[in-house]
N, C-alpha and C. Protein backbone atom coordinates (compact mmCIF):
# COMPACT_ATOMS: atom_id res chain seq x y z
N UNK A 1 112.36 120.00 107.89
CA UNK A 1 111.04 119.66 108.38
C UNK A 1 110.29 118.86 107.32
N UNK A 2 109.51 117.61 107.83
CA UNK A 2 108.86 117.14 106.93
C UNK A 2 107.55 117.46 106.68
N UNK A 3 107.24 117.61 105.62
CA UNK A 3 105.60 117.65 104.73
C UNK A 3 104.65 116.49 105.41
N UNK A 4 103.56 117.39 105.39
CA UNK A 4 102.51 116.14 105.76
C UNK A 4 101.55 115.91 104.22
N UNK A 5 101.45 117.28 103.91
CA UNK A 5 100.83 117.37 102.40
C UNK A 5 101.43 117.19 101.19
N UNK A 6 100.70 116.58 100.37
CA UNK A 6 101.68 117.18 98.86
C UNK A 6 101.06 117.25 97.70
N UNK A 7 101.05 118.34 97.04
CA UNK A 7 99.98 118.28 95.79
C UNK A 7 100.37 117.22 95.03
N UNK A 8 99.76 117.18 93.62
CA UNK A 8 99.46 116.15 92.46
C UNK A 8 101.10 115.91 91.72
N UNK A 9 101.75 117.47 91.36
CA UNK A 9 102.47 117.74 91.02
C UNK A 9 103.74 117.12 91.42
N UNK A 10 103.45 116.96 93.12
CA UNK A 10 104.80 116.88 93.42
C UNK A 10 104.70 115.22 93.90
N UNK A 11 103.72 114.62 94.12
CA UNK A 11 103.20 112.97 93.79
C UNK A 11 103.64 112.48 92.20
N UNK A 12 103.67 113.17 91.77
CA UNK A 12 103.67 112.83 90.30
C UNK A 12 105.14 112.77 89.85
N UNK A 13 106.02 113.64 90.80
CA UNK A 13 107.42 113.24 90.10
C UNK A 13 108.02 112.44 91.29
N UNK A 14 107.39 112.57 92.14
CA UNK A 14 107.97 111.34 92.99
C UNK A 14 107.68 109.78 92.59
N UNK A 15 106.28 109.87 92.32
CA UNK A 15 106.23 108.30 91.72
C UNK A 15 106.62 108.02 90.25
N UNK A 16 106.68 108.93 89.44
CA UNK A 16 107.12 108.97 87.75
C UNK A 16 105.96 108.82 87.25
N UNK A 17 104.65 108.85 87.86
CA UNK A 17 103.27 108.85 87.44
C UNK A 17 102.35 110.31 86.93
N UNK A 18 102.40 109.80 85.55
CA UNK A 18 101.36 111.67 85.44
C UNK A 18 100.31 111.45 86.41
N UNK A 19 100.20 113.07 86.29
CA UNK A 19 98.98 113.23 86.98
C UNK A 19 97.29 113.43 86.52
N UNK A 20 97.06 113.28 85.52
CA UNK A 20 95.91 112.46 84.63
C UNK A 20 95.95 110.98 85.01
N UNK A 21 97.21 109.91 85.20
CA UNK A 21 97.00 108.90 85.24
C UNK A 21 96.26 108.83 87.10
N UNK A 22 97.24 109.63 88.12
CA UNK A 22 96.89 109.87 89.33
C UNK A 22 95.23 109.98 89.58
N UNK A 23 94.89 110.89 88.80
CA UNK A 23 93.51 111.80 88.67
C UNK A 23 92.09 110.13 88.46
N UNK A 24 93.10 109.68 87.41
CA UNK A 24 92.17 108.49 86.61
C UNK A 24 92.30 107.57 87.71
N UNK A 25 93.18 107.02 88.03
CA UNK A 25 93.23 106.24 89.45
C UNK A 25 92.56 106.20 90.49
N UNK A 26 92.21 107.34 90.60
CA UNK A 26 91.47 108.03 92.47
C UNK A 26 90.07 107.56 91.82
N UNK A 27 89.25 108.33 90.56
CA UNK A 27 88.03 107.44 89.89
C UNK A 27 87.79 106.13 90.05
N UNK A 28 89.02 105.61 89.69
CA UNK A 28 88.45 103.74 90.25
C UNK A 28 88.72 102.97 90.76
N UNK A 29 89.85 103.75 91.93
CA UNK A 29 90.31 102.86 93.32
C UNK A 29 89.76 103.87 94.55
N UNK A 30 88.50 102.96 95.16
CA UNK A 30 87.76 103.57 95.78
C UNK A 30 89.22 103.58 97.27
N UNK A 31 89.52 103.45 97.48
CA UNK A 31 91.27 103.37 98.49
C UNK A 31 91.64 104.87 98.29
N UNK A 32 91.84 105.25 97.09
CA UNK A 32 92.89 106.35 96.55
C UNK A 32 92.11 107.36 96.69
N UNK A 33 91.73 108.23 97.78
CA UNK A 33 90.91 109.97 98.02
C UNK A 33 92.08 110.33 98.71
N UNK A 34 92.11 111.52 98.09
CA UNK A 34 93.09 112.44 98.67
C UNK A 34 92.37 113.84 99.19
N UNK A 35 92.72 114.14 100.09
CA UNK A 35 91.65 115.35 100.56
C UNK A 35 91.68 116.79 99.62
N UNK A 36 90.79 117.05 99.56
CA UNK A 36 90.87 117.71 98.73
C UNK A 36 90.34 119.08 99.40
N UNK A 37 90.94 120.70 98.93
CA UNK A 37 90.61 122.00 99.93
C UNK A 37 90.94 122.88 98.56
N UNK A 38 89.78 123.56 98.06
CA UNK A 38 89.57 124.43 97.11
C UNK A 38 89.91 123.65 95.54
N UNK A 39 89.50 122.80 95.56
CA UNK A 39 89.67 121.95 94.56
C UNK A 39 90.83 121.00 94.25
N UNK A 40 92.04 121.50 95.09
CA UNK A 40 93.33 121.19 95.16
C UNK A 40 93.71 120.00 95.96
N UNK A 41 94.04 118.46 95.23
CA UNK A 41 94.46 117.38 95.94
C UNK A 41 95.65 117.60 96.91
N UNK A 42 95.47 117.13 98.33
CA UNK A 42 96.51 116.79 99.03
C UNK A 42 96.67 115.24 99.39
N UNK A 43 97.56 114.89 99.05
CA UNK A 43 98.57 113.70 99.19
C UNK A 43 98.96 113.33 100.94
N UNK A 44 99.00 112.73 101.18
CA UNK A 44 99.58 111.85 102.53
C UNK A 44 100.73 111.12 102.10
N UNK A 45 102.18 110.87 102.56
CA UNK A 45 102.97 109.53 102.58
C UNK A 45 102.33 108.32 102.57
N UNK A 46 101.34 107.86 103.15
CA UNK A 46 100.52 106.96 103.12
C UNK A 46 99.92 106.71 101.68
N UNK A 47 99.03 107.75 101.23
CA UNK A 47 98.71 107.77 99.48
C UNK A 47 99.15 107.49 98.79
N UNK A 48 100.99 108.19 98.94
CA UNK A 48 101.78 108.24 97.72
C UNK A 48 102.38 106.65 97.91
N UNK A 49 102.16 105.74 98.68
CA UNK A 49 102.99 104.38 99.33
C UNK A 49 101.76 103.77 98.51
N UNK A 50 100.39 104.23 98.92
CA UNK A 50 99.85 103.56 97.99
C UNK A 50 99.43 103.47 96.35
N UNK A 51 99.91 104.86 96.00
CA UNK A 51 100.36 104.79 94.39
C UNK A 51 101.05 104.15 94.15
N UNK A 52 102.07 104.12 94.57
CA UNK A 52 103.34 103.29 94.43
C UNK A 52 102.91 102.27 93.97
N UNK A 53 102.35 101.24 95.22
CA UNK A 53 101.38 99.98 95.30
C UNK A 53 100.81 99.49 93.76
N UNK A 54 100.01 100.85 93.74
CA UNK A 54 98.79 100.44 92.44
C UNK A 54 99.88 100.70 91.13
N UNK A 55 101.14 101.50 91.42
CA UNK A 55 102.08 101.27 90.39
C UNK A 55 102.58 99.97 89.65
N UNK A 56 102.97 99.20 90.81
CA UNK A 56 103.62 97.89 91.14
C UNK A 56 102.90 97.15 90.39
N UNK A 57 101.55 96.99 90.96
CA UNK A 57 100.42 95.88 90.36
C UNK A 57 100.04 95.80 88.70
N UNK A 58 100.10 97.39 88.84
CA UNK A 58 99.46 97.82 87.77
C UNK A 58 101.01 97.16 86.27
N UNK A 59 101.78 97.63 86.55
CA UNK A 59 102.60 98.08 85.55
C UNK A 59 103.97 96.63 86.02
N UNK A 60 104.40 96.47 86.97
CA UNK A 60 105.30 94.91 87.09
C UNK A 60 104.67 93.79 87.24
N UNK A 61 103.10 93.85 87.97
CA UNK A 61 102.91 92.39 87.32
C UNK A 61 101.70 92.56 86.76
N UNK A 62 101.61 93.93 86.07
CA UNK A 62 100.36 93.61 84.70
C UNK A 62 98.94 93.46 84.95
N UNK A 63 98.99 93.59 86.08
CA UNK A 63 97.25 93.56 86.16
C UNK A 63 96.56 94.67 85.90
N UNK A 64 95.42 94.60 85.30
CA UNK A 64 94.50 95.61 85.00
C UNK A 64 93.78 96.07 86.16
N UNK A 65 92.87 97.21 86.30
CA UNK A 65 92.41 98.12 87.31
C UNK A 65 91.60 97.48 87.91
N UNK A 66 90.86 96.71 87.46
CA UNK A 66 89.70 95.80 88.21
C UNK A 66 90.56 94.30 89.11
N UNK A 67 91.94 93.94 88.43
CA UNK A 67 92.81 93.29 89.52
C UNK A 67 93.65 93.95 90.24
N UNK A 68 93.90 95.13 89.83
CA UNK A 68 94.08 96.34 90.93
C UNK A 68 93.33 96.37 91.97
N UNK A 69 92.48 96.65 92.21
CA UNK A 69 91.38 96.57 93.26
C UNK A 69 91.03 96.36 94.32
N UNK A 70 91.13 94.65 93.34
CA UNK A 70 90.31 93.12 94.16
C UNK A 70 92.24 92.82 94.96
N UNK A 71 93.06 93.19 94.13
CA UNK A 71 94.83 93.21 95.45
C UNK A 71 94.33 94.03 96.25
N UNK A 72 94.28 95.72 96.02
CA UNK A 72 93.91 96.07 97.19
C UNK A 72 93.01 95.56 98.29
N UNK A 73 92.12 95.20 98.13
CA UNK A 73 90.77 95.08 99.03
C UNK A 73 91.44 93.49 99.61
N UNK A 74 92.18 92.63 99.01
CA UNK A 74 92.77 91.93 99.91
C UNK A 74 93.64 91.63 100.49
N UNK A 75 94.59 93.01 100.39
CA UNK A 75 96.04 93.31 101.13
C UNK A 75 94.99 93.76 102.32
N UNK A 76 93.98 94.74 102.10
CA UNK A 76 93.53 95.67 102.91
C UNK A 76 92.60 94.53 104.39
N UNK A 77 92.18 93.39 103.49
CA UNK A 77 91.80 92.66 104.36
C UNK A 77 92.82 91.83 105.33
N UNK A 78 93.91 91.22 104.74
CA UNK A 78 95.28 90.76 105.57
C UNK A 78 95.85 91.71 106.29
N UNK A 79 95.72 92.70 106.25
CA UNK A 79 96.41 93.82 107.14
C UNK A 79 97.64 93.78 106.33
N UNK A 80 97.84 93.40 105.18
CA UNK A 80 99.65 93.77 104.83
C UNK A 80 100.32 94.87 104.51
N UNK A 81 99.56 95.94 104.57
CA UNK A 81 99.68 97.42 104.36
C UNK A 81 98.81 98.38 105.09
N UNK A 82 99.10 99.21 105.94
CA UNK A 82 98.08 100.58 105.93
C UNK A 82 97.74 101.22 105.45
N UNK A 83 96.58 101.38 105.07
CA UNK A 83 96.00 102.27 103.56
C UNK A 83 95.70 103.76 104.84
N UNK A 84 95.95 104.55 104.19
CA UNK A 84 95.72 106.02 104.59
C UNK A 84 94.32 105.67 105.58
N UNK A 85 94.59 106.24 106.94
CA UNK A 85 93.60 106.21 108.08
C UNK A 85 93.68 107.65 108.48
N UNK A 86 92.48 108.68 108.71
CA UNK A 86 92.60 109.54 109.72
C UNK A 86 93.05 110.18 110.94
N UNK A 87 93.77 111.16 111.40
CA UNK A 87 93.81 111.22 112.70
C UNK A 87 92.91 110.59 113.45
N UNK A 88 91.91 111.20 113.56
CA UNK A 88 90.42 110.79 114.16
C UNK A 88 90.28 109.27 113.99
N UNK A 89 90.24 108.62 113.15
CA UNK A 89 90.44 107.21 112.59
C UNK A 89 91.32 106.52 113.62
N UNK A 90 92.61 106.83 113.69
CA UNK A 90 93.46 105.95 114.56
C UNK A 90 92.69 106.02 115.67
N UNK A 91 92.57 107.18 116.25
CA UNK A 91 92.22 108.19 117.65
C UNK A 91 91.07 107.05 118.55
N UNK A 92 90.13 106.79 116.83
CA UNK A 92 88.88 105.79 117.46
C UNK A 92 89.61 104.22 117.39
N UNK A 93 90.07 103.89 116.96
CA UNK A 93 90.65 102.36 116.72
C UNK A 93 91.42 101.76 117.57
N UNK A 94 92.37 103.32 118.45
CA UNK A 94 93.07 102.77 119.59
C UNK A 94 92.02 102.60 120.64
N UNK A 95 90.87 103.67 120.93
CA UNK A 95 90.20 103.60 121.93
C UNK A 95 89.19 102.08 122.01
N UNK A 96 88.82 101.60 120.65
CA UNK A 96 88.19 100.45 120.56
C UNK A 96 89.06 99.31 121.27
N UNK A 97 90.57 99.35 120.83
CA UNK A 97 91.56 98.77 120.99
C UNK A 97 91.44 98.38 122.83
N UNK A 98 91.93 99.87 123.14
CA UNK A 98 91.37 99.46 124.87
C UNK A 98 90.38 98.51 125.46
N UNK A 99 89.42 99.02 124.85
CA UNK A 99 88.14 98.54 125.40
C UNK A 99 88.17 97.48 125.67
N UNK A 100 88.41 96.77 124.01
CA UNK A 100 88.29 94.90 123.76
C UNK A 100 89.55 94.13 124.71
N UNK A 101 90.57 95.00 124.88
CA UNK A 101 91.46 94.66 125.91
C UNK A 101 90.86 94.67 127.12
N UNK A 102 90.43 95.35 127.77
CA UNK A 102 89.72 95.39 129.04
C UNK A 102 88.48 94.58 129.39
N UNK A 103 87.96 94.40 127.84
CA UNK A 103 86.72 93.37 128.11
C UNK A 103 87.59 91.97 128.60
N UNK A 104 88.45 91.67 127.55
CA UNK A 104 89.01 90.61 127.44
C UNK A 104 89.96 89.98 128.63
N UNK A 105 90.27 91.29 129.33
CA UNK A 105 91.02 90.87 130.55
C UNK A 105 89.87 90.59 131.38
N UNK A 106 88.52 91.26 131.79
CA UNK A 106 87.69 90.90 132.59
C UNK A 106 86.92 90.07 132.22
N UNK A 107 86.84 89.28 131.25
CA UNK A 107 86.28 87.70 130.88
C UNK A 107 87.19 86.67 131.13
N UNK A 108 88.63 86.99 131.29
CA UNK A 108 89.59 85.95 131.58
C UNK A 108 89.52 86.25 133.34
N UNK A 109 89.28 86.80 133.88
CA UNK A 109 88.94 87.15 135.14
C UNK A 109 88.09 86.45 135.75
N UNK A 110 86.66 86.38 135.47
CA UNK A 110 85.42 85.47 135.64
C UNK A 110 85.54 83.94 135.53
């Protein structure tokens, strides 16, 4: 069975990233919140795809945290990745999804 959660610990040997560096990361990539329940980070597949990410940037092609960022915020704008979305999140995005479909079929209608 697969995990939906995963603490710091176990993010941390999956990506080869301490978890101080993890901790320091989430501080200044407003992207990187992990939910957190009694003080204790939980991780998403989604999160840990995007550590990865800020791994990549960070450490193969050398950019510092503030060009960390400004990649994210414009992968995030191209759509070239899914950054961690909510249940609830999708839930509303498909229903928007409908809508603008249905508008759009009844303006091509008129």
């Amino acid at each position: 069975m697969e995990k939906h959660y995963y603490t710091i610990n176990e993010v941390a040997e999956i990506t080869k990233i301490k978890p101080h560096v993890i901790r320091y990361w989430e501080s200044c990539i407003p992207a990187l919140k992990p939910k957190k329940i009694r003080g204790r980070r939980l991780y998403t597949k989604e999160e840990i795809e995007l550590i990865n990410l800020i791994k990549r940037l960070r450490y193969e092609e050398g950019l510092k945290i503030e060009g960390v960022k400004k990649k994210i915020l414009e992968v995030r704008r191209t759509k070239q990745i899914s950054l961690p979305l909510s249940r609830s999140d999708r839930e509303l995005l498909r229903e928007i999804k409908k809508e603008l479909l249905n508008l759009l079929e009844y303006l091509r209608g008129t």
